[in-house]
Structures are given as C-alpha cells and as structure tokens.
PDB file of N, CA and C in Angstrom:
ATOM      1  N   UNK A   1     142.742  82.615  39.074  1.00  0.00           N
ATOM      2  CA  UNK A   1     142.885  81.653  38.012  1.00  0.00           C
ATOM      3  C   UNK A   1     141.514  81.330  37.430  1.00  0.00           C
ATOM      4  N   UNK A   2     140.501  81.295  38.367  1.00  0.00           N
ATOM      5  CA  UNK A   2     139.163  80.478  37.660  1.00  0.00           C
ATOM      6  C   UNK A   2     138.765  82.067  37.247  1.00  0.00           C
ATOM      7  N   UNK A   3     138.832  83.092  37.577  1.00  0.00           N
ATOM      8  CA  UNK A   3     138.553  84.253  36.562  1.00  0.00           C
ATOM      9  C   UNK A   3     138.864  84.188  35.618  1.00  0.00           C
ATOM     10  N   UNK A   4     139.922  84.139  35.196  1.00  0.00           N
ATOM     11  CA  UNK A   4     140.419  84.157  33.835  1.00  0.00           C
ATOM     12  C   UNK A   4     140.179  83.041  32.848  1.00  0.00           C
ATOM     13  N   UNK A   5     139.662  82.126  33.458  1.00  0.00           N
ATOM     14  CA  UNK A   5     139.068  80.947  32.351  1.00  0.00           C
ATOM     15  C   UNK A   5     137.692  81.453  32.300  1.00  0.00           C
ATOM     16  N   UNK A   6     136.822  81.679  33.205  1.00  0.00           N
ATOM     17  CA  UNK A   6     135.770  82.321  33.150  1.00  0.00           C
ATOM     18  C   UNK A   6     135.674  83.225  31.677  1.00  0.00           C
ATOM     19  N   UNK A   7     136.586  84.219  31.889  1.00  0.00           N
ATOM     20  CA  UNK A   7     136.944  85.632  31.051  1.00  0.00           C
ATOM     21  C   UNK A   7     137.168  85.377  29.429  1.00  0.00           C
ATOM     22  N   UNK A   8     138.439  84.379  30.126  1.00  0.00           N
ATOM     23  CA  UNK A   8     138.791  83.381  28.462  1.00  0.00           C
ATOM     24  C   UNK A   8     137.438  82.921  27.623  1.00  0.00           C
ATOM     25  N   UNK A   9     136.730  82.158  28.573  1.00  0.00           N
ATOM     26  CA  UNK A   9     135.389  81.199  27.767  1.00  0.00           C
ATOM     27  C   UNK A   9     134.487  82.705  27.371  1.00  0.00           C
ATOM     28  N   UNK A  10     134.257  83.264  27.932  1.00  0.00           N
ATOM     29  CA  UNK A  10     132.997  84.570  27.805  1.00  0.00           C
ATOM     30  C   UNK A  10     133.863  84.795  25.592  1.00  0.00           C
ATOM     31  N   UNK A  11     134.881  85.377  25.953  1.00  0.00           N
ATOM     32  CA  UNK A  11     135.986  85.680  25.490  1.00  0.00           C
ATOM     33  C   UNK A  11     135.467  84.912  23.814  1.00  0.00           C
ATOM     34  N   UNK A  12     136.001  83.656  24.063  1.00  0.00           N
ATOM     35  CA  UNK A  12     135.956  82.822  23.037  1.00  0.00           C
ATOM     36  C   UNK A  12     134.472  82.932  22.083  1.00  0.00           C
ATOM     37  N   UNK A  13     133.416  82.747  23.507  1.00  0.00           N
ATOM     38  CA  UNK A  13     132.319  82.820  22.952  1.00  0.00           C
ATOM     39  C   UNK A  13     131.631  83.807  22.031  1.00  0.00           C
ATOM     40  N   UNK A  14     132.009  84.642  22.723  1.00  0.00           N
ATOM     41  CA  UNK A  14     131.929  86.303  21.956  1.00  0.00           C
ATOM     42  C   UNK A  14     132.586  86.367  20.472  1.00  0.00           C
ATOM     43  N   UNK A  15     134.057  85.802  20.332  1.00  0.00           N
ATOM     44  CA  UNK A  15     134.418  85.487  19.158  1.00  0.00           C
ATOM     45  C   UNK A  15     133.915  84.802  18.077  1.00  0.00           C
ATOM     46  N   UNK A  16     133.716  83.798  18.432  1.00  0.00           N
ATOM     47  CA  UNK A  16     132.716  82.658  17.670  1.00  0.00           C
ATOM     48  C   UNK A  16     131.645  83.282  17.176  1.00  0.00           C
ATOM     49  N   UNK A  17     130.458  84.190  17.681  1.00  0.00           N
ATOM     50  CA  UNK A  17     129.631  84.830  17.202  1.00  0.00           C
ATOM     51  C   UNK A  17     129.671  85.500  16.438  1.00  0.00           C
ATOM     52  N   UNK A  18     130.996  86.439  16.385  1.00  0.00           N
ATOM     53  CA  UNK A  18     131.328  87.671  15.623  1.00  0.00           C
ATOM     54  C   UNK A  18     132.186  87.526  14.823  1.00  0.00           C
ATOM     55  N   UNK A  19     133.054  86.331  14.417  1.00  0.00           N
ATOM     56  CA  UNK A  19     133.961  85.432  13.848  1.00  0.00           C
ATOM     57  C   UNK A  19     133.673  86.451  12.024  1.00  0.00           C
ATOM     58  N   UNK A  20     132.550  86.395  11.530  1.00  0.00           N
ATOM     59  CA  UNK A  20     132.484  87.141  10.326  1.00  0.00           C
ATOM     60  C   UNK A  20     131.686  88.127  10.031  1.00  0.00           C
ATOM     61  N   UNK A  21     131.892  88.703  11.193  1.00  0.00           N
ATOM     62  CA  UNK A  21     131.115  89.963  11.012  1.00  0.00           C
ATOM     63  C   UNK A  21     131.998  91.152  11.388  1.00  0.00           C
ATOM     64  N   UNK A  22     131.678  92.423  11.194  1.00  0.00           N
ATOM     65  CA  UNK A  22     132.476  93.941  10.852  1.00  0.00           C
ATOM     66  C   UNK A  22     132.568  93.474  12.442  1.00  0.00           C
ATOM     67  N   UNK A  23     132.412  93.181  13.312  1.00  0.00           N
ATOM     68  CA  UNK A  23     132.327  93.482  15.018  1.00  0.00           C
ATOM     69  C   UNK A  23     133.739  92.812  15.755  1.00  0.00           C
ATOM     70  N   UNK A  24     134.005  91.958  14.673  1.00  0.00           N
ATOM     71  CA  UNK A  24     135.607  91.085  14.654  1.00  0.00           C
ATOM     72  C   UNK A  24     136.607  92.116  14.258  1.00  0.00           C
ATOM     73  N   UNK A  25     136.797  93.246  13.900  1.00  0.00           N
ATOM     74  CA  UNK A  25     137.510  94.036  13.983  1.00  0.00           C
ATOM     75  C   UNK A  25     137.605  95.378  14.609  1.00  0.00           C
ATOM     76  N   UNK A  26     136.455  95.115  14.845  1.00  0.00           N
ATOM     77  CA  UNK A  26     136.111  96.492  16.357  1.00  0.00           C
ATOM     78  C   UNK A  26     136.845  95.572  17.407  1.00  0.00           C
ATOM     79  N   UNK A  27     136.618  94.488  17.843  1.00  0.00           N
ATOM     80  CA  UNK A  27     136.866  93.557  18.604  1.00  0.00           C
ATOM     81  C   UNK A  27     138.849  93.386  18.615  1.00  0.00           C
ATOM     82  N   UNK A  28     139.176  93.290  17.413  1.00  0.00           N
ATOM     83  CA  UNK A  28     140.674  93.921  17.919  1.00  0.00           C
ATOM     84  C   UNK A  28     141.289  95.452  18.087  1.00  0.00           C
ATOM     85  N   UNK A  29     140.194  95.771  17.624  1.00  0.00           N
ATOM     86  CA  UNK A  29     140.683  97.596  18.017  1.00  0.00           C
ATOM     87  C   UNK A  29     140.810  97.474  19.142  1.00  0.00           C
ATOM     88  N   UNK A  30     139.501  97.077  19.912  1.00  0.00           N
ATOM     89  CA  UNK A  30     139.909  97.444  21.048  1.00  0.00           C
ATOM     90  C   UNK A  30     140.273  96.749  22.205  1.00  0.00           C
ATOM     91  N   UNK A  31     140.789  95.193  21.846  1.00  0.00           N
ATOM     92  CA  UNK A  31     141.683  94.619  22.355  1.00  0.00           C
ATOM     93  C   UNK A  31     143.518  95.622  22.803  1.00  0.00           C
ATOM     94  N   UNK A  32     143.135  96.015  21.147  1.00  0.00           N
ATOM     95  CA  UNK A  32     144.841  97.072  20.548  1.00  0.00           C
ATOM     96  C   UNK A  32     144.779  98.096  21.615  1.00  0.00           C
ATOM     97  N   UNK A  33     143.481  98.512  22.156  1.00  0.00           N
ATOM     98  CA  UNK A  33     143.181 100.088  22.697  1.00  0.00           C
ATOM     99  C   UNK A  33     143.510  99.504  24.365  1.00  0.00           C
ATOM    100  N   UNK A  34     143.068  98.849  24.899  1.00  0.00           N
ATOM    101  CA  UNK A  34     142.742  98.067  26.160  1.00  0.00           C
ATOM    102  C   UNK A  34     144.655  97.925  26.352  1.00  0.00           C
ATOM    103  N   UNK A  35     144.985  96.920  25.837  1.00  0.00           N
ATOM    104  CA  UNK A  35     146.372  96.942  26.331  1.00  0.00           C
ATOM    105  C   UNK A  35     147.420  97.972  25.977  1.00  0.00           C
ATOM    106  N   UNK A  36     147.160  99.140  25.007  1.00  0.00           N
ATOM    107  CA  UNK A  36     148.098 100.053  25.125  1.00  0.00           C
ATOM    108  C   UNK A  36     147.738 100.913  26.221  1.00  0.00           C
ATOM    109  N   UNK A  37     146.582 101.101  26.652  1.00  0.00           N
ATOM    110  CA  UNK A  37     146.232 101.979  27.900  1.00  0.00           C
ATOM    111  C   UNK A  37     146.757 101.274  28.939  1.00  0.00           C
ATOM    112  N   UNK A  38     146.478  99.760  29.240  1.00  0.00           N
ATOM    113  CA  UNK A  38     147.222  99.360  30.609  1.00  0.00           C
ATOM    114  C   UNK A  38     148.643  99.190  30.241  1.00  0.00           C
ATOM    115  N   UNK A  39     149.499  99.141  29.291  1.00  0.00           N
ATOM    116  CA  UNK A  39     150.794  99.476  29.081  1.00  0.00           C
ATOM    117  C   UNK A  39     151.075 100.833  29.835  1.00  0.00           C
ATOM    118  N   UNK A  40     150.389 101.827  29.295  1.00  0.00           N
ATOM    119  CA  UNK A  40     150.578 102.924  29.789  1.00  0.00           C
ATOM    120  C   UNK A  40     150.781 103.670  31.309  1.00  0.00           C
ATOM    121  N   UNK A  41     149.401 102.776  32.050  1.00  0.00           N
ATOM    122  CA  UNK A  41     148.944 102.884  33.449  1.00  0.00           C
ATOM    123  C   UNK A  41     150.150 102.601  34.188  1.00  0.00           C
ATOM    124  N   UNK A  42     150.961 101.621  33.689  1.00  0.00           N
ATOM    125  CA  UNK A  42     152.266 101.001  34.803  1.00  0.00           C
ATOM    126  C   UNK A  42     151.911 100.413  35.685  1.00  0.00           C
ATOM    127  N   UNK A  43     150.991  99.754  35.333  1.00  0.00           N
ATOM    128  CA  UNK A  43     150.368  98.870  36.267  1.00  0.00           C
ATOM    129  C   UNK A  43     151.419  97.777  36.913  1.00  0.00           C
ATOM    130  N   UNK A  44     151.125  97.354  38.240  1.00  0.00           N
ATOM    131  CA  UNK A  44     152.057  95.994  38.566  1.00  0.00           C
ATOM    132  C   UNK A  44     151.058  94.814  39.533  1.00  0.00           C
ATOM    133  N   UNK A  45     151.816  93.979  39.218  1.00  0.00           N
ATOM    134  CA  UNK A  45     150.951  92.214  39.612  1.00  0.00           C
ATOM    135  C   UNK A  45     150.892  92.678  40.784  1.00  0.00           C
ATOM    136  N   UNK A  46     149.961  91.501  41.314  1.00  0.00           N
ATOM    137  CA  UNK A  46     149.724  91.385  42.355  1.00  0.00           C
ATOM    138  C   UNK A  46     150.569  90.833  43.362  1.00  0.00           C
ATOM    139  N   UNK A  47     151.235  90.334  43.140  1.00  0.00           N
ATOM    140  CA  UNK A  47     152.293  89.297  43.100  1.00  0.00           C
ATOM    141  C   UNK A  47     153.620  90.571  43.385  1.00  0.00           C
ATOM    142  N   UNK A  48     153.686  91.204  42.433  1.00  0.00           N
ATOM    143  CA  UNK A  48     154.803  92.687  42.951  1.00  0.00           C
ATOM    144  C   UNK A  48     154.197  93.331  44.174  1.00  0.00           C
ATOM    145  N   UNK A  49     152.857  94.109  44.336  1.00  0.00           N
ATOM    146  CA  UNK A  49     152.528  94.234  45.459  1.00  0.00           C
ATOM    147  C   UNK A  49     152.641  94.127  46.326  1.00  0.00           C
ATOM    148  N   UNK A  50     152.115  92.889  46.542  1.00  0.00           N
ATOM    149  CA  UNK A  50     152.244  91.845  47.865  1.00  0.00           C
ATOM    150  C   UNK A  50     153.629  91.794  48.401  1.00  0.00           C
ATOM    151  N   UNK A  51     154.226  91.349  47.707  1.00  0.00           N
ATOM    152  CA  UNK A  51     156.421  91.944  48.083  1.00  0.00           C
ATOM    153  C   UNK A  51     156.884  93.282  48.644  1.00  0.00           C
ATOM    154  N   UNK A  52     155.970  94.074  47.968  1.00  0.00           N
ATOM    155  CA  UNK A  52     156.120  95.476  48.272  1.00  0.00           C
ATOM    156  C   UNK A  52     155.814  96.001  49.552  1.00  0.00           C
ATOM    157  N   UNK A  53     154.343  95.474  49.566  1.00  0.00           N
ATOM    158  CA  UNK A  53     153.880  95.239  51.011  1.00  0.00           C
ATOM    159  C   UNK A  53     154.349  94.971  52.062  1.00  0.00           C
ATOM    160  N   UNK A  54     155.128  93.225  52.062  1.00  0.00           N
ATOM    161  CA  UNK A  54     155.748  92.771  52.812  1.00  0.00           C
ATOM    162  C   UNK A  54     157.343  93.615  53.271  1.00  0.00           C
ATOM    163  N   UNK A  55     157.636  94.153  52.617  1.00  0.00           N
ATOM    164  CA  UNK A  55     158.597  95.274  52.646  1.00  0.00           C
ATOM    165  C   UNK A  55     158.477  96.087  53.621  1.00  0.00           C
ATOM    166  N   UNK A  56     156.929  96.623  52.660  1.00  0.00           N
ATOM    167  CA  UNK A  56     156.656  97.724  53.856  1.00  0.00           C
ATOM    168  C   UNK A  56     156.962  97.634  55.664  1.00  0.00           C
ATOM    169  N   UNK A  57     155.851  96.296  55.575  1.00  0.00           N
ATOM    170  CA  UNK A  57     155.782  95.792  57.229  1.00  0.00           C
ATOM    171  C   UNK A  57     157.185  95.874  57.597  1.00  0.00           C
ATOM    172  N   UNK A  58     158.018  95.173  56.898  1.00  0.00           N
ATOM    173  CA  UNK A  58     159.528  94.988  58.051  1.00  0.00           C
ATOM    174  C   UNK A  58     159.890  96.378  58.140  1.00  0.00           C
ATOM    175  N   UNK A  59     159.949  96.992  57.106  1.00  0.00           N
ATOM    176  CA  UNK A  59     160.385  98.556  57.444  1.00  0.00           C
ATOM    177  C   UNK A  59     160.194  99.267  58.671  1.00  0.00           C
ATOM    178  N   UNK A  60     158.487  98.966  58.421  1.00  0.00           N
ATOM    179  CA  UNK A  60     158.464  99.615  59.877  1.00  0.00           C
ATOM    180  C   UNK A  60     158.343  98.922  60.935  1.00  0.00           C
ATOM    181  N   UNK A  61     158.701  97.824  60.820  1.00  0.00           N
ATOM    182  CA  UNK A  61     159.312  96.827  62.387  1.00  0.00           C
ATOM    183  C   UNK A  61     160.571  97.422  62.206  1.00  0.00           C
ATOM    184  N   UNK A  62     161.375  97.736  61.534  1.00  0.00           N
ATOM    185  CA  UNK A  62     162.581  98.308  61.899  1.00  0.00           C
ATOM    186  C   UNK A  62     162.815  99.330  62.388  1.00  0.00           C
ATOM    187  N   UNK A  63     161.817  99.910  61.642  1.00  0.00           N
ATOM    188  CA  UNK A  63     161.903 101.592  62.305  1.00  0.00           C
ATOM    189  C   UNK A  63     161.303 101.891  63.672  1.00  0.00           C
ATOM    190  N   UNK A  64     160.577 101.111  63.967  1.00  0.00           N
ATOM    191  CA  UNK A  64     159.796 100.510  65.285  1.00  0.00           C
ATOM    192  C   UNK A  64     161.119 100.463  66.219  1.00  0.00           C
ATOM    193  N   UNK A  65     161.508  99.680  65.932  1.00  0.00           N
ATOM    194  CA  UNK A  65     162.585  99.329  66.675  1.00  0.00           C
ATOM    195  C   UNK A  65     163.955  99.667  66.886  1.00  0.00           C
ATOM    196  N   UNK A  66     164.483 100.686  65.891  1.00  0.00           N
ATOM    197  CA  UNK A  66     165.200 101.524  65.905  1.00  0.00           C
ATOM    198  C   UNK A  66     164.983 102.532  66.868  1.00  0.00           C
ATOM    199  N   UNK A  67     163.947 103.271  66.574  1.00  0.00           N
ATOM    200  CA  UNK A  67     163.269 104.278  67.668  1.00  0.00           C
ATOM    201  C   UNK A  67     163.028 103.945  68.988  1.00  0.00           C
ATOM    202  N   UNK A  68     163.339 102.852  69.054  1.00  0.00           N
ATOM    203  CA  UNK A  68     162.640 102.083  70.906  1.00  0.00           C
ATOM    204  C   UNK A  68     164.372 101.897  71.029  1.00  0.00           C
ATOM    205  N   UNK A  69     165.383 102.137  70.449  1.00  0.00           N
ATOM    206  CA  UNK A  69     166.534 101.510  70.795  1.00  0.00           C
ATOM    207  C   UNK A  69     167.317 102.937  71.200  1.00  0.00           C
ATOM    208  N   UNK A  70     166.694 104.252  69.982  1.00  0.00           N
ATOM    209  CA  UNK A  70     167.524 105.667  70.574  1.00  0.00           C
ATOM    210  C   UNK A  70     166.684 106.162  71.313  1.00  0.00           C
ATOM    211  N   UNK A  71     165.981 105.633  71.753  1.00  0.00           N
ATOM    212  CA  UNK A  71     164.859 106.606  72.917  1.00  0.00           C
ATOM    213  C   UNK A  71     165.863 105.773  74.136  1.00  0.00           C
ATOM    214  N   UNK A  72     166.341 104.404  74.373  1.00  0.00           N
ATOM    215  CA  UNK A  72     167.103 103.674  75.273  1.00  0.00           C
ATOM    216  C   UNK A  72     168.340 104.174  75.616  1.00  0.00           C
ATOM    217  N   UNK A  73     168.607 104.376  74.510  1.00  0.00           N
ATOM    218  CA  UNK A  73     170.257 105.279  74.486  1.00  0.00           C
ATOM    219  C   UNK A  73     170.149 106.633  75.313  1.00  0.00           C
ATOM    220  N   UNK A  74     169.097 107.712  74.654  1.00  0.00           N
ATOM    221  CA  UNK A  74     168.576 108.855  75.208  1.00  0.00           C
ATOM    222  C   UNK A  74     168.629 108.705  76.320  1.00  0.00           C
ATOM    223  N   UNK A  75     167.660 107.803  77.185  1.00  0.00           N
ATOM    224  CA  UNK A  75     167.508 107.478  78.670  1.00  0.00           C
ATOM    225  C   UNK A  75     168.435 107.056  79.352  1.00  0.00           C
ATOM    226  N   UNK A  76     169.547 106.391  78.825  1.00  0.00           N
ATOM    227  CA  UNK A  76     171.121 106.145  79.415  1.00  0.00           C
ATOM    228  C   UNK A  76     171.711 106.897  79.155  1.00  0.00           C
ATOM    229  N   UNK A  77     171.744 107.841  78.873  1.00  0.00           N
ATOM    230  CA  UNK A  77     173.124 109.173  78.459  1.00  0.00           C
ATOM    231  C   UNK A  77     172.714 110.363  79.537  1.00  0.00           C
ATOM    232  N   UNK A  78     171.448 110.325  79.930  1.00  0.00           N
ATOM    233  CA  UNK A  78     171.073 111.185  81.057  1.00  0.00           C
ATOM    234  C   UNK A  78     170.070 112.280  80.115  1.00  0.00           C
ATOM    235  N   UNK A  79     169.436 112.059  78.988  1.00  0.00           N
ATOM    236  CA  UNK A  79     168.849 113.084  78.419  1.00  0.00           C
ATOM    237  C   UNK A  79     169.749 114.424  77.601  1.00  0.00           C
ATOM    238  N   UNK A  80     170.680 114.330  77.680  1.00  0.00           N
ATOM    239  CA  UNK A  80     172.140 115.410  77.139  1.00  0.00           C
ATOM    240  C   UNK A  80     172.189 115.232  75.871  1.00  0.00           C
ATOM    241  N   UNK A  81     170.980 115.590  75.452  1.00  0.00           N
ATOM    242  CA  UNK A  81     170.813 115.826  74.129  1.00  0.00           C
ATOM    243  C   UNK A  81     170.380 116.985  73.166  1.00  0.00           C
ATOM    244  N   UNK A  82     171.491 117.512  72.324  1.00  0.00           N
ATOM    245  CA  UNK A  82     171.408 118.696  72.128  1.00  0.00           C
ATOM    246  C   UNK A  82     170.196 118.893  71.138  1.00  0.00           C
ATOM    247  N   UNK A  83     169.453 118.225  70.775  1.00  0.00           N
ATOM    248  CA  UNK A  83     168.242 118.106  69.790  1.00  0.00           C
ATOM    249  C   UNK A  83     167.217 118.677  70.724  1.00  0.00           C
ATOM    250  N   UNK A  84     167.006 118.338  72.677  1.00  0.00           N
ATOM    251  CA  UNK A  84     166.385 118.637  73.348  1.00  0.00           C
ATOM    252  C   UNK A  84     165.761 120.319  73.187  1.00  0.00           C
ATOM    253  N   UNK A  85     166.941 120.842  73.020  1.00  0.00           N
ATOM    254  CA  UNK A  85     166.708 122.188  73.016  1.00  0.00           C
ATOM    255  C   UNK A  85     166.102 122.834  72.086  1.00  0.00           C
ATOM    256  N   UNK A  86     166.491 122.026  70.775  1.00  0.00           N
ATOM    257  CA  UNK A  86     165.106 122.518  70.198  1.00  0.00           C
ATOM    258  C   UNK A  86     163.674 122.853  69.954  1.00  0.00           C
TER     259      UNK A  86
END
C-alpha cells in the first residue's frame, strides 16, 4: 500500500512538470504500452497466489497422507500386490 502512494506521488509529480510539454504524450504512450504488455503477461495478484499456494500445501498434506494410508493397507494385506512384480 505505502508503495503505491509512494509511486502515485513520484507519478503526479512527474506530471505536473510535463503537464505542457510534448513529454505528456510520450507519457501516455507509454502508460498505453505498459498496461497492454501486462494485460498480455497474465499476470495474477498476489492475493491469487497466495490461495494458490495455500492449495498447494494441503495438496500435498493430502497426498502425504494418502500414501502413508496405502503403504498401511499394503502392510495389512501381506504385501500381495500385483504392482510388486513390477
């Protein structure tokens, strides 16, 4: 958050200077250029991430624990498992 006010004020300031000069329309070019490229990138928040992340982890607590549950099974069936032989 305090980045982006940071960014904002730099931002503003920069405007104000260039407010009537040819550099105020370079200045939306490549505002125009900047967000059609991160349009493009497919970028996602941080905020999606972080979810994604958290995803991740349980996944593999599940899969963790899935695997600790047929290795249990394995060991109670007597090993009679035809995968063995492979």
């Amino acid at each position: 958050m305090l980045k982006e006010k940071f960014f904002d004020e730099i931002a503003g300031k920069i405007a104000a200077a260039i407010a009537n000069s040819p550099a105020k329309d370079v200045e939306k070019n490549v505002r125009a250029m900047m967000a059609s490229a991160f349009t493009k990138l497919d970028l996602v928040t941080r905020e999606e991430f972080e979810i994604q992340q958290a995803l991740l982890v349980k996944s593999r607590e599940k899969l963790s624990e899935l695997e600790s549950r047929i290795a249990e099974l394995e060991r109670k069936a007597g090993g009679d498992n035809p995968q063995d032989a492979l």
